[in-house]
N, C-alpha and C. Protein backbone atom coordinates (compact mmCIF):
# COMPACT_ATOMS: atom_id res chain seq x y z
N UNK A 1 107.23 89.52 92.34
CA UNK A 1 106.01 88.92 92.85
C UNK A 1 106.24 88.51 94.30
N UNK A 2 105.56 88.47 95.15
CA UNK A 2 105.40 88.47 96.43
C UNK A 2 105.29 86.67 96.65
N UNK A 3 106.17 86.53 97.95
CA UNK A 3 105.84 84.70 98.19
C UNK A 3 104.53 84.58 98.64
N UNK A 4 103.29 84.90 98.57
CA UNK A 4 102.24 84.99 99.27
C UNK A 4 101.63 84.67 97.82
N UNK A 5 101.77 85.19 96.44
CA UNK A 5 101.22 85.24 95.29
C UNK A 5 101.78 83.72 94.93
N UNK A 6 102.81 83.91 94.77
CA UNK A 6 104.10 82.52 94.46
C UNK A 6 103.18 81.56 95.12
N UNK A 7 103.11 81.62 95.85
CA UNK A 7 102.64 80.02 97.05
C UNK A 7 101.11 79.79 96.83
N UNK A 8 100.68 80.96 96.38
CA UNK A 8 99.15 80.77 96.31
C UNK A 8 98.67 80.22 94.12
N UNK A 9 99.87 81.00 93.42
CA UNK A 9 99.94 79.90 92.01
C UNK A 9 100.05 78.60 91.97
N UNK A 10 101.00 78.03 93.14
CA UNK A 10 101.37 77.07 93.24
C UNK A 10 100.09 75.77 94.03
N UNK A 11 99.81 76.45 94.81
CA UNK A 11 98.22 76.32 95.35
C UNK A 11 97.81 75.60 94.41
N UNK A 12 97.13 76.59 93.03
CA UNK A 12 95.97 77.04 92.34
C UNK A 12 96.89 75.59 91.05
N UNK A 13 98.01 75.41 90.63
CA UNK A 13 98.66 74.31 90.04
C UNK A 13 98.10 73.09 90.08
N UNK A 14 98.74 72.99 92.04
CA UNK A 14 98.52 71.87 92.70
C UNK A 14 97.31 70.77 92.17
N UNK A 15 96.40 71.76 92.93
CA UNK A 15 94.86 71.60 92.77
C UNK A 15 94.64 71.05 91.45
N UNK A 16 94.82 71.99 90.33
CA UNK A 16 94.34 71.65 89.12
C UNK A 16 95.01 69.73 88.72
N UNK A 17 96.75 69.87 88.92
CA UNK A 17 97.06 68.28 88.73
C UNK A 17 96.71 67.36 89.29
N UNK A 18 96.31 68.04 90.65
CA UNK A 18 95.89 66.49 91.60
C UNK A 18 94.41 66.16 90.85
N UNK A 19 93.78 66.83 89.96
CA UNK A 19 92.37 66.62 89.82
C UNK A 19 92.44 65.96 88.47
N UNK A 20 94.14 65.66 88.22
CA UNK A 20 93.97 64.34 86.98
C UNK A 20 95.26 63.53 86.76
N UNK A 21 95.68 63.21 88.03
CA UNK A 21 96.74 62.55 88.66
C UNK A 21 95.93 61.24 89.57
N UNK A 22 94.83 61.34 89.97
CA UNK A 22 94.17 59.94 90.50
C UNK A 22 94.59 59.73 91.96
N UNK A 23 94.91 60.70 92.28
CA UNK A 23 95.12 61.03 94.29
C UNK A 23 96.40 61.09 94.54
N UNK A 24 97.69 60.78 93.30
CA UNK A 24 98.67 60.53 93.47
C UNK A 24 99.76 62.06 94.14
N UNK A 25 100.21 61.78 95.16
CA UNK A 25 101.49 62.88 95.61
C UNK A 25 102.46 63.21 94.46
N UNK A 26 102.08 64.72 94.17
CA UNK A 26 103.30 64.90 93.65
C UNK A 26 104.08 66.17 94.13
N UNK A 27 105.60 65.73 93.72
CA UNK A 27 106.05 67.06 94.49
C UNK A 27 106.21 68.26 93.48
N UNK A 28 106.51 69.53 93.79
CA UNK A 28 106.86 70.55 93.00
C UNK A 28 107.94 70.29 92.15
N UNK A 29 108.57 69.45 92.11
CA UNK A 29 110.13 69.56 91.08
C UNK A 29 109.55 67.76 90.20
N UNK A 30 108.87 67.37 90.96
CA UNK A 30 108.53 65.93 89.76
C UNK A 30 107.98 66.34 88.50
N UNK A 31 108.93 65.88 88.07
CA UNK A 31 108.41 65.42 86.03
C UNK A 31 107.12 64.80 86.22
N UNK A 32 106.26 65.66 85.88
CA UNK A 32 104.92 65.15 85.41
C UNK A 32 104.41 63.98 84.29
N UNK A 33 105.04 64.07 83.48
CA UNK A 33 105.83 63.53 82.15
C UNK A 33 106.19 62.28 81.71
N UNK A 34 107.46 62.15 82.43
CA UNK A 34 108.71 61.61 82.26
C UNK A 34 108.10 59.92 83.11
N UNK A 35 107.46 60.70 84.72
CA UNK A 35 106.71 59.61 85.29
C UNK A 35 105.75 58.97 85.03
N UNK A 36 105.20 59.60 84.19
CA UNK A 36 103.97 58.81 83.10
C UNK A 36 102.46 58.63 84.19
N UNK A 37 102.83 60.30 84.98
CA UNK A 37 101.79 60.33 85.58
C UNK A 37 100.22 61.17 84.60
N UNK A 38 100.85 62.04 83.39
CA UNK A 38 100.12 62.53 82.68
C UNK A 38 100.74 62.33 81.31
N UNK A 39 99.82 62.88 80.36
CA UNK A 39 99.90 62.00 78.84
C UNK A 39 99.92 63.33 78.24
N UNK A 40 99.24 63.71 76.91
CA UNK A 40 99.78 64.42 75.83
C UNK A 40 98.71 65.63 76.20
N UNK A 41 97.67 64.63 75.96
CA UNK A 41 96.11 64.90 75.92
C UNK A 41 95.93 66.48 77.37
N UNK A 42 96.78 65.80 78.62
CA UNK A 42 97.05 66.54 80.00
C UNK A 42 97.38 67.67 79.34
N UNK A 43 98.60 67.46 78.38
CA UNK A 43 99.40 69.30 78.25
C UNK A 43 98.18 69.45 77.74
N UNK A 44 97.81 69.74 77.04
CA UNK A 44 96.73 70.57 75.93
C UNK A 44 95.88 71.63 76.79
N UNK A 45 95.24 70.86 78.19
CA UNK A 45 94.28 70.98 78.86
C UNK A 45 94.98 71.65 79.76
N UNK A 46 96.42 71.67 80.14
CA UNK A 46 97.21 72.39 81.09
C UNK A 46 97.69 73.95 80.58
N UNK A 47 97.97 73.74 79.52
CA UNK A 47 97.82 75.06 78.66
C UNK A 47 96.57 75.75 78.60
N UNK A 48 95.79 74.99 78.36
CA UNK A 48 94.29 75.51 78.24
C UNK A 48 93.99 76.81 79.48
N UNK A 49 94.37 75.63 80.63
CA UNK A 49 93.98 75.90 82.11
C UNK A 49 94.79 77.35 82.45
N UNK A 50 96.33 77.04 82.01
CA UNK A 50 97.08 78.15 82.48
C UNK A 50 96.57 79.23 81.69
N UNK A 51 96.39 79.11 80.39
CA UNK A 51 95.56 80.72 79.76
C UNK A 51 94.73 80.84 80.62
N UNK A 52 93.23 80.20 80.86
CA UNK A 52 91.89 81.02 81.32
C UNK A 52 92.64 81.13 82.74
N UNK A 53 93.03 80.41 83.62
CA UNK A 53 93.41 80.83 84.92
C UNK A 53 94.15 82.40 85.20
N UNK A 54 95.58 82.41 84.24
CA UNK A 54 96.13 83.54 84.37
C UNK A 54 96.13 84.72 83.31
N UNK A 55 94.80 84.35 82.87
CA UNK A 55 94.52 85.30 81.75
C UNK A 55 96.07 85.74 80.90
N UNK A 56 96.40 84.69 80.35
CA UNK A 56 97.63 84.65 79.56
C UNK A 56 97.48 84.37 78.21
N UNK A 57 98.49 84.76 77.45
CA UNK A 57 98.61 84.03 76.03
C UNK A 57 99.66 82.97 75.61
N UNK A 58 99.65 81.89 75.65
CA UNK A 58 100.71 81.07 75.38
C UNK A 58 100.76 80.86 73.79
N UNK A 59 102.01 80.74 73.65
CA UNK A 59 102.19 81.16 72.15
C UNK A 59 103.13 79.79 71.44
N UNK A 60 103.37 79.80 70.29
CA UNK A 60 103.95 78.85 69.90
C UNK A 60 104.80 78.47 70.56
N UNK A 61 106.00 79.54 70.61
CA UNK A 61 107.07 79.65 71.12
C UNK A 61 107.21 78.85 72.66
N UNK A 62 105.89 79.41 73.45
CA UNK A 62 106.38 78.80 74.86
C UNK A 62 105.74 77.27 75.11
N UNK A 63 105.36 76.59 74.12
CA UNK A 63 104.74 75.44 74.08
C UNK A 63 106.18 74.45 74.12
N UNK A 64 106.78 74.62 74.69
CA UNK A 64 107.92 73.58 75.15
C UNK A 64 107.56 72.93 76.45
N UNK A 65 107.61 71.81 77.00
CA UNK A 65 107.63 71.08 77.81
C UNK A 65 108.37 71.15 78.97
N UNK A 66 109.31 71.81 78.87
CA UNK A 66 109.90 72.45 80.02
C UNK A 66 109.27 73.39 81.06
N UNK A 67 108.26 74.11 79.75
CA UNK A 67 107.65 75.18 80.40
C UNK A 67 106.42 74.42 81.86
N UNK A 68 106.18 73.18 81.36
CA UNK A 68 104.72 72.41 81.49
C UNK A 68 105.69 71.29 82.40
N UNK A 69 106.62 70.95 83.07
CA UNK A 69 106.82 69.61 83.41
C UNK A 69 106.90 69.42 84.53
N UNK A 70 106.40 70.62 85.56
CA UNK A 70 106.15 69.89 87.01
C UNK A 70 105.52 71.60 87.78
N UNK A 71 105.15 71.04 88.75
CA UNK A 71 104.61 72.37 89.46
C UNK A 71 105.48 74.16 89.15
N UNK A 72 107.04 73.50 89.90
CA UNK A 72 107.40 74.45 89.36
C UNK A 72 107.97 75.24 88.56
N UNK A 73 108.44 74.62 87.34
CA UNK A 73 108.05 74.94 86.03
C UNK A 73 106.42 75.76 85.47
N UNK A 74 106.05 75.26 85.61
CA UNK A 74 104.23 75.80 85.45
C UNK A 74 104.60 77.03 86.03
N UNK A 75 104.90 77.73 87.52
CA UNK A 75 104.77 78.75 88.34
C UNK A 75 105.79 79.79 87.56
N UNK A 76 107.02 79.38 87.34
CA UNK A 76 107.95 80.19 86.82
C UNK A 76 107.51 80.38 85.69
N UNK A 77 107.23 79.85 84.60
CA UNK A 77 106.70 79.96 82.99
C UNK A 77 105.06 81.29 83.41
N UNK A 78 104.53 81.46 84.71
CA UNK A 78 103.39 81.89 84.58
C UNK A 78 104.10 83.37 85.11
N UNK A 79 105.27 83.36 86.01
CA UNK A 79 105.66 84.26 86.43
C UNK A 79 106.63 85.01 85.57
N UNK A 80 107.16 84.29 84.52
CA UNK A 80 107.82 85.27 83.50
C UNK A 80 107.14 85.51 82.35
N UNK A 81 105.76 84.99 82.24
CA UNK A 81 104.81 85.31 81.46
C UNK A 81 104.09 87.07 81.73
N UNK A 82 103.77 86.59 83.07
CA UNK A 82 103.17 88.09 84.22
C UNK A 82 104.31 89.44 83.96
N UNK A 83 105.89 89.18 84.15
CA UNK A 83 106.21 90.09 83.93
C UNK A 83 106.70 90.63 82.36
N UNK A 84 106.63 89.56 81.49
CA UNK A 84 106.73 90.33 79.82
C UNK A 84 105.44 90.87 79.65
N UNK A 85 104.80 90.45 80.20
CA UNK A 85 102.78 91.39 80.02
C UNK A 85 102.89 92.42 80.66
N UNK A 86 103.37 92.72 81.80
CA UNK A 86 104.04 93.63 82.54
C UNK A 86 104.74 95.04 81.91
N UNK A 87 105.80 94.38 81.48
CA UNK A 87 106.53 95.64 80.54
C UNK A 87 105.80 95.76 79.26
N UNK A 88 104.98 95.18 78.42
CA UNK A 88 104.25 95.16 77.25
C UNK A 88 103.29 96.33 78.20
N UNK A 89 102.96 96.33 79.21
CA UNK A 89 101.75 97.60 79.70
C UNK A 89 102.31 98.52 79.75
């Protein structure tokens, strides 16, 4: 994937947390989580978001919190999502 795509997921992340984070800065490597800047209720809706956004399927399996716990986590989980859909084509 191209840093132009990379930077522009990360963009498209951003956006979505700051719009239920309450204006708060966060950086790409902060625990979303852990800081008790988002709650349970957040993943559900972050999953939600990352399917319709990247026209993905998240599956049991990748419903770990690791996948979900800060910007870039989210980007990498969407980018090794992109390429197992990838070789599945």
């Amino acid at each position: 994937m191209a840093d132009h795509d990379r930077d522009h997921d990360k963009e498209l992340i951003r956006d979505f947390i700051a719009g239920h984070v309450h204006g708060v800065e966060v950086d790409d490597d902060e625990d979303l989580f852990a800081g008790g800047l988002v709650n349970s209720l957040f993943a559900v809706q972050l999953v939600m978001w990352v399917e319709r956004t990247y026209d993905l399927r998240v599956s049991g399996a990748d419903l770990d919190f690791a996948n979900f716990r800060s910007v870039n986590a989210i980007a990498g989980f969407v980018r090794r999502k992109r390429a197992l859909a990838g070789d599945a084509a």
